[in-house]
N, C-alpha and C. Protein backbone atom coordinates (compact mmCIF):
# COMPACT_ATOMS: atom_id res chain seq x y z
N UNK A 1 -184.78 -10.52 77.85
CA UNK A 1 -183.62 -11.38 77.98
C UNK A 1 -182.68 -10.76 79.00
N UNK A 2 -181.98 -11.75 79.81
CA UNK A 2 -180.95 -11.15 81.06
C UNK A 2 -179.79 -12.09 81.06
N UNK A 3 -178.66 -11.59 82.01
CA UNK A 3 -177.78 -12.49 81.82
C UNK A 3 -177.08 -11.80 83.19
N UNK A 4 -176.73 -12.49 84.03
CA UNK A 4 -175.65 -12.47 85.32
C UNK A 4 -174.46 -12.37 84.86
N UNK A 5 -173.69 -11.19 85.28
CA UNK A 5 -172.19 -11.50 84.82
C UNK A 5 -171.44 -10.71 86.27
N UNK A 6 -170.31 -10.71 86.20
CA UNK A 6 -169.33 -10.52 87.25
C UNK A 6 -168.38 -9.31 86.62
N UNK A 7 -168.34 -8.52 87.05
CA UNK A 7 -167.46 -7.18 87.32
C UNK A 7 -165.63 -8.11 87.22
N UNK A 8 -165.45 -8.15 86.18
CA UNK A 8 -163.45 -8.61 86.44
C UNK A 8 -162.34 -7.81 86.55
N UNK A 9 -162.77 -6.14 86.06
CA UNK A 9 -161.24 -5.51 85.84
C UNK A 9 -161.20 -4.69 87.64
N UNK A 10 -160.02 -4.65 87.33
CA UNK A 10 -159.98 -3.83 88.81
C UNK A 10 -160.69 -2.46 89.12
N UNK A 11 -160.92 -1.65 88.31
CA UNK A 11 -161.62 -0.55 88.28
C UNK A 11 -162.82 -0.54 88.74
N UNK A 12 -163.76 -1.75 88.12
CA UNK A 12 -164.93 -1.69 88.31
C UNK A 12 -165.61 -1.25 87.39
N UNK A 13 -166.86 -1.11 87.72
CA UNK A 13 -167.55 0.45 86.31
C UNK A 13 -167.41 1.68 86.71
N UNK A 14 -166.14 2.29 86.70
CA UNK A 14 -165.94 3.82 86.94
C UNK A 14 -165.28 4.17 85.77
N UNK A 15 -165.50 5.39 85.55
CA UNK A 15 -164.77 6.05 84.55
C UNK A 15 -164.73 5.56 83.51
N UNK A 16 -163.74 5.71 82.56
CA UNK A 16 -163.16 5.14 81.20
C UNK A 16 -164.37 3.47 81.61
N UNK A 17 -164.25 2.60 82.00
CA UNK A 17 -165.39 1.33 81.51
C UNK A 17 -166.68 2.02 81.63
N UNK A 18 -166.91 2.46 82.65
CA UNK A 18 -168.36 3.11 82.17
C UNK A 18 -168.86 3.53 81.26
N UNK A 19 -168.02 4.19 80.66
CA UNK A 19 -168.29 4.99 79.34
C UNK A 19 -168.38 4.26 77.96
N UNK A 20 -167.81 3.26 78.28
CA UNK A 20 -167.35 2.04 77.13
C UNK A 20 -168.85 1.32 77.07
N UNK A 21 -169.20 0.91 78.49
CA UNK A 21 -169.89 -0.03 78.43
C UNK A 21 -171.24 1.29 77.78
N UNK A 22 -171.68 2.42 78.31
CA UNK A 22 -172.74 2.79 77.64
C UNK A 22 -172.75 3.18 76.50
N UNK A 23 -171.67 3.78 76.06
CA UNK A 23 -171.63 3.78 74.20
C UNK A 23 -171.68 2.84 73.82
N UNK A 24 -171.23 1.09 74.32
CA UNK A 24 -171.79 -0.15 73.38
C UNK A 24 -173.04 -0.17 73.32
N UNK A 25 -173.80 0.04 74.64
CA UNK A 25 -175.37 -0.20 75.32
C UNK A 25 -176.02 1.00 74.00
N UNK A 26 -175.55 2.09 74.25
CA UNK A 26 -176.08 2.92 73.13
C UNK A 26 -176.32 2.71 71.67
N UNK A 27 -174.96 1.42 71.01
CA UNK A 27 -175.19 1.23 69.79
C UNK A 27 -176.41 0.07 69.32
N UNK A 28 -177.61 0.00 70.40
CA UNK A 28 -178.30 -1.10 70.34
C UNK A 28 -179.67 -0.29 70.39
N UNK A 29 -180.51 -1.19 69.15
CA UNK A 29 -182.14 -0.47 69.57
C UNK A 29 -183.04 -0.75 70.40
N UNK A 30 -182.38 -2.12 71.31
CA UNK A 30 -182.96 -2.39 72.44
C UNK A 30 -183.16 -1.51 73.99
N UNK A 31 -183.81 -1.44 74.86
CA UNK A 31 -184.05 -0.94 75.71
C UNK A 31 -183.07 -1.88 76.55
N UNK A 32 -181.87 -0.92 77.38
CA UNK A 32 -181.48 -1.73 78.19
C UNK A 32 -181.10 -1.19 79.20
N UNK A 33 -180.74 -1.71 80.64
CA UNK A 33 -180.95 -1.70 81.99
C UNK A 33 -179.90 -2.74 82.73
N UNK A 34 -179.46 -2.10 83.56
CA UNK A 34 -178.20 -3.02 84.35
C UNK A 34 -178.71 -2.77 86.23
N UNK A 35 -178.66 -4.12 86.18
CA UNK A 35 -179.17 -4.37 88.00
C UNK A 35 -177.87 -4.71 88.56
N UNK A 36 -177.82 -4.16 89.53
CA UNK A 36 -176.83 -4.38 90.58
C UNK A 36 -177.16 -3.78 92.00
N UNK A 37 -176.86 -4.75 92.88
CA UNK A 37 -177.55 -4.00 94.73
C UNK A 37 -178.65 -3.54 94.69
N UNK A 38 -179.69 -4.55 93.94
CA UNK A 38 -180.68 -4.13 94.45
C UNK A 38 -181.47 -2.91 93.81
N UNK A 39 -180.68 -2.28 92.91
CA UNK A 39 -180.90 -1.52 91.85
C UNK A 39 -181.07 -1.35 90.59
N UNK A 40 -181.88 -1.05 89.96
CA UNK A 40 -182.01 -1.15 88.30
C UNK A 40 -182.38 -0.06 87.40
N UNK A 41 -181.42 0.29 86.71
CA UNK A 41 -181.38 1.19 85.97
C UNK A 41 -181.05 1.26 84.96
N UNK A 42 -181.41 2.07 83.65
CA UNK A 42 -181.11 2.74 81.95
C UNK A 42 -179.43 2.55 82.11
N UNK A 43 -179.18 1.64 81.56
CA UNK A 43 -177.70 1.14 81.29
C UNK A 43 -177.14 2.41 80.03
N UNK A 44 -178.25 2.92 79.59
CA UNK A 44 -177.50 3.97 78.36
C UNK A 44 -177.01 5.46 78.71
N UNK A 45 -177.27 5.43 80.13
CA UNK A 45 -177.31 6.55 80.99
C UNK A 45 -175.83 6.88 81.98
N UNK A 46 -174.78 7.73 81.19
CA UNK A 46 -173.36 7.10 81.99
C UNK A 46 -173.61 7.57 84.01
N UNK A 47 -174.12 8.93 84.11
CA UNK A 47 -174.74 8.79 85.34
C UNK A 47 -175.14 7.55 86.36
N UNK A 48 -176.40 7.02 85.60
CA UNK A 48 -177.09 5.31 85.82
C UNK A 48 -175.61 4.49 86.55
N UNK A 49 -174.64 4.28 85.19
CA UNK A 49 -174.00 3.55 85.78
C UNK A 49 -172.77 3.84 86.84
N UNK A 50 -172.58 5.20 87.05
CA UNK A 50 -171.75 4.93 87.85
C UNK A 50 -172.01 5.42 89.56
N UNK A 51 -173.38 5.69 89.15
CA UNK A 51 -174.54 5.95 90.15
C UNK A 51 -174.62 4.57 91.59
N UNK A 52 -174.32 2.90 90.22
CA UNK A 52 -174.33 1.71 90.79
C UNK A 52 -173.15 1.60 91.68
N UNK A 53 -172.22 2.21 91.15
CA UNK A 53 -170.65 1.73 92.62
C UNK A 53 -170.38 0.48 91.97
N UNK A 54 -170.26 0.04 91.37
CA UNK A 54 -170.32 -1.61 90.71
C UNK A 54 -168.29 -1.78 90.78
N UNK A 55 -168.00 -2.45 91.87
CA UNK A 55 -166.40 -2.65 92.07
C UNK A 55 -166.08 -4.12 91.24
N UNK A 56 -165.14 -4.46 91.43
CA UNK A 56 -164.74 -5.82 91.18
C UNK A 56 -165.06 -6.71 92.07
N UNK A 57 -165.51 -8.00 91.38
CA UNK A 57 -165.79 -8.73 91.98
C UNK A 57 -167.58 -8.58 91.99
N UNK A 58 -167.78 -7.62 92.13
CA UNK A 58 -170.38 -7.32 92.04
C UNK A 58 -170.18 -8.23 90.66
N UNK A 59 -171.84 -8.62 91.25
CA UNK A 59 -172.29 -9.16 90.15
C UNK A 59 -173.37 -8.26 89.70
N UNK A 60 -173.41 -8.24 88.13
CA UNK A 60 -174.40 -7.05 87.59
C UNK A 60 -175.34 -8.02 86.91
N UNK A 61 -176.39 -7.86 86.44
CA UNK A 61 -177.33 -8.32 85.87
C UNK A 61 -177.35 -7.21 84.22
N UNK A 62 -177.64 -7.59 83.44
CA UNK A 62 -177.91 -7.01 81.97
C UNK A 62 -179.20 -7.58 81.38
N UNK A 63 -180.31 -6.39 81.35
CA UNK A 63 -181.56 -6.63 80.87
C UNK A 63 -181.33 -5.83 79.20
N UNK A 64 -181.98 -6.99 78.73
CA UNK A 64 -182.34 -6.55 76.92
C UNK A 64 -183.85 -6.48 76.95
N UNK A 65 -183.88 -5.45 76.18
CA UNK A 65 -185.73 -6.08 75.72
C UNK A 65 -186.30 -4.66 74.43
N UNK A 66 -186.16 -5.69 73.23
CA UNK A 66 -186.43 -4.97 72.26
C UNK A 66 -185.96 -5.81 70.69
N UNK A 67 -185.53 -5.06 69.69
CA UNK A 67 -185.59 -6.18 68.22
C UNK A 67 -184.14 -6.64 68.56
N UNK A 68 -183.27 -6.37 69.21
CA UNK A 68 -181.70 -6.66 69.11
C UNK A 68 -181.24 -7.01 70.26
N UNK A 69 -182.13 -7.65 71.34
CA UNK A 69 -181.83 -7.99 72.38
C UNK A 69 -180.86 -8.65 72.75
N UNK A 70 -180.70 -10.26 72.12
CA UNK A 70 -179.73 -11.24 71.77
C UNK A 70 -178.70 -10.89 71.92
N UNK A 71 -178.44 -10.24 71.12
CA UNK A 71 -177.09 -9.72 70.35
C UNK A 71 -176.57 -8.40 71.39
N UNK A 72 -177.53 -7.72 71.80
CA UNK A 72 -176.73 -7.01 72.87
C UNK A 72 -176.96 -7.00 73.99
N UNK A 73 -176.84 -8.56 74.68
CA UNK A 73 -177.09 -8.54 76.03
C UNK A 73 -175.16 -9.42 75.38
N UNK A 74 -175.22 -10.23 74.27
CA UNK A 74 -173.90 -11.01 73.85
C UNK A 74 -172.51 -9.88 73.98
N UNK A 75 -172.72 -8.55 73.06
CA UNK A 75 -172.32 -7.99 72.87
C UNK A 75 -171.67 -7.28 74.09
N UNK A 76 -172.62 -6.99 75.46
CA UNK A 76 -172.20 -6.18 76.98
C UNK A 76 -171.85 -7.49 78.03
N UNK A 77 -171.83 -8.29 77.61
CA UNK A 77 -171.44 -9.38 78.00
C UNK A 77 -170.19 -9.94 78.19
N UNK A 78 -169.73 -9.56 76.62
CA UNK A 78 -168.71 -10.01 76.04
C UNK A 78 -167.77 -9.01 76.66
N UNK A 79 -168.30 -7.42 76.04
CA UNK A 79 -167.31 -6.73 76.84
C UNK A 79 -166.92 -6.30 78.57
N UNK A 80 -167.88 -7.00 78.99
CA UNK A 80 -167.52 -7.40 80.30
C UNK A 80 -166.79 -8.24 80.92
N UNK A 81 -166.40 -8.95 80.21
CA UNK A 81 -165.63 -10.72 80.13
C UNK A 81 -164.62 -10.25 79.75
N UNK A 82 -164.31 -9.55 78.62
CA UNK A 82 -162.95 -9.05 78.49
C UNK A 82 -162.27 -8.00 79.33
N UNK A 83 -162.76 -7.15 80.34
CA UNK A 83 -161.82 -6.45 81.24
C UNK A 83 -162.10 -5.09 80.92
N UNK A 84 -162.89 -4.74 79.97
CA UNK A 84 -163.25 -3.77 78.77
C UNK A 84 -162.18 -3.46 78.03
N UNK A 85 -161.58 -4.55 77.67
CA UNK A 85 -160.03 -4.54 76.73
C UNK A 85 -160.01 -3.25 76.25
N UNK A 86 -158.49 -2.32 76.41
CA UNK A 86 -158.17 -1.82 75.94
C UNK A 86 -158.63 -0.21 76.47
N UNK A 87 -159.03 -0.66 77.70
CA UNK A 87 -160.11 0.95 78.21
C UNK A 87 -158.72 1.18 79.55
């Protein structure tokens, strides 16, 4: 399972969201992976992601694939949509 989403907070995935987004990615038993430029990589990996440069405005891709996929492609989704509220 995948899902296209868009980078909204000004930061981007650096720092403090990065970290957010792979401790959510971490609380999942799915295998997951974030594409961006052409690149695809272990989304559970805070390296991985900030390896991507992912600014505001990229679009990232979010691969699930495992028993909890659904729910946490919804779940990194969601907190992508929100700005990583509160980070």
């Amino acid at each position: 399972m995948e899902k296209i989403v868009r980078i909204l907070n000004e930061s981007g995935l650096h720092a403090r969201p990065a970290a957010v987004f792979v401790k959510t990615a971490s609380g999942y038993k799915s295998e997951i992976k974030i594409e961006a430029k052409g690149t695809c990589l272990n989304a559970k990996s805070i390296m991985n992601i900030l390896s991507l440069g992912a600014k505001m405005g990229d679009e990232i891709k979010i691969i699930a694939n495992g028993p909890d996929e659904e729910e946490a492609i919804q779940g990194l989704v969601k907190l992508v949509g929100s700005k990583f509220e509160g980070v």
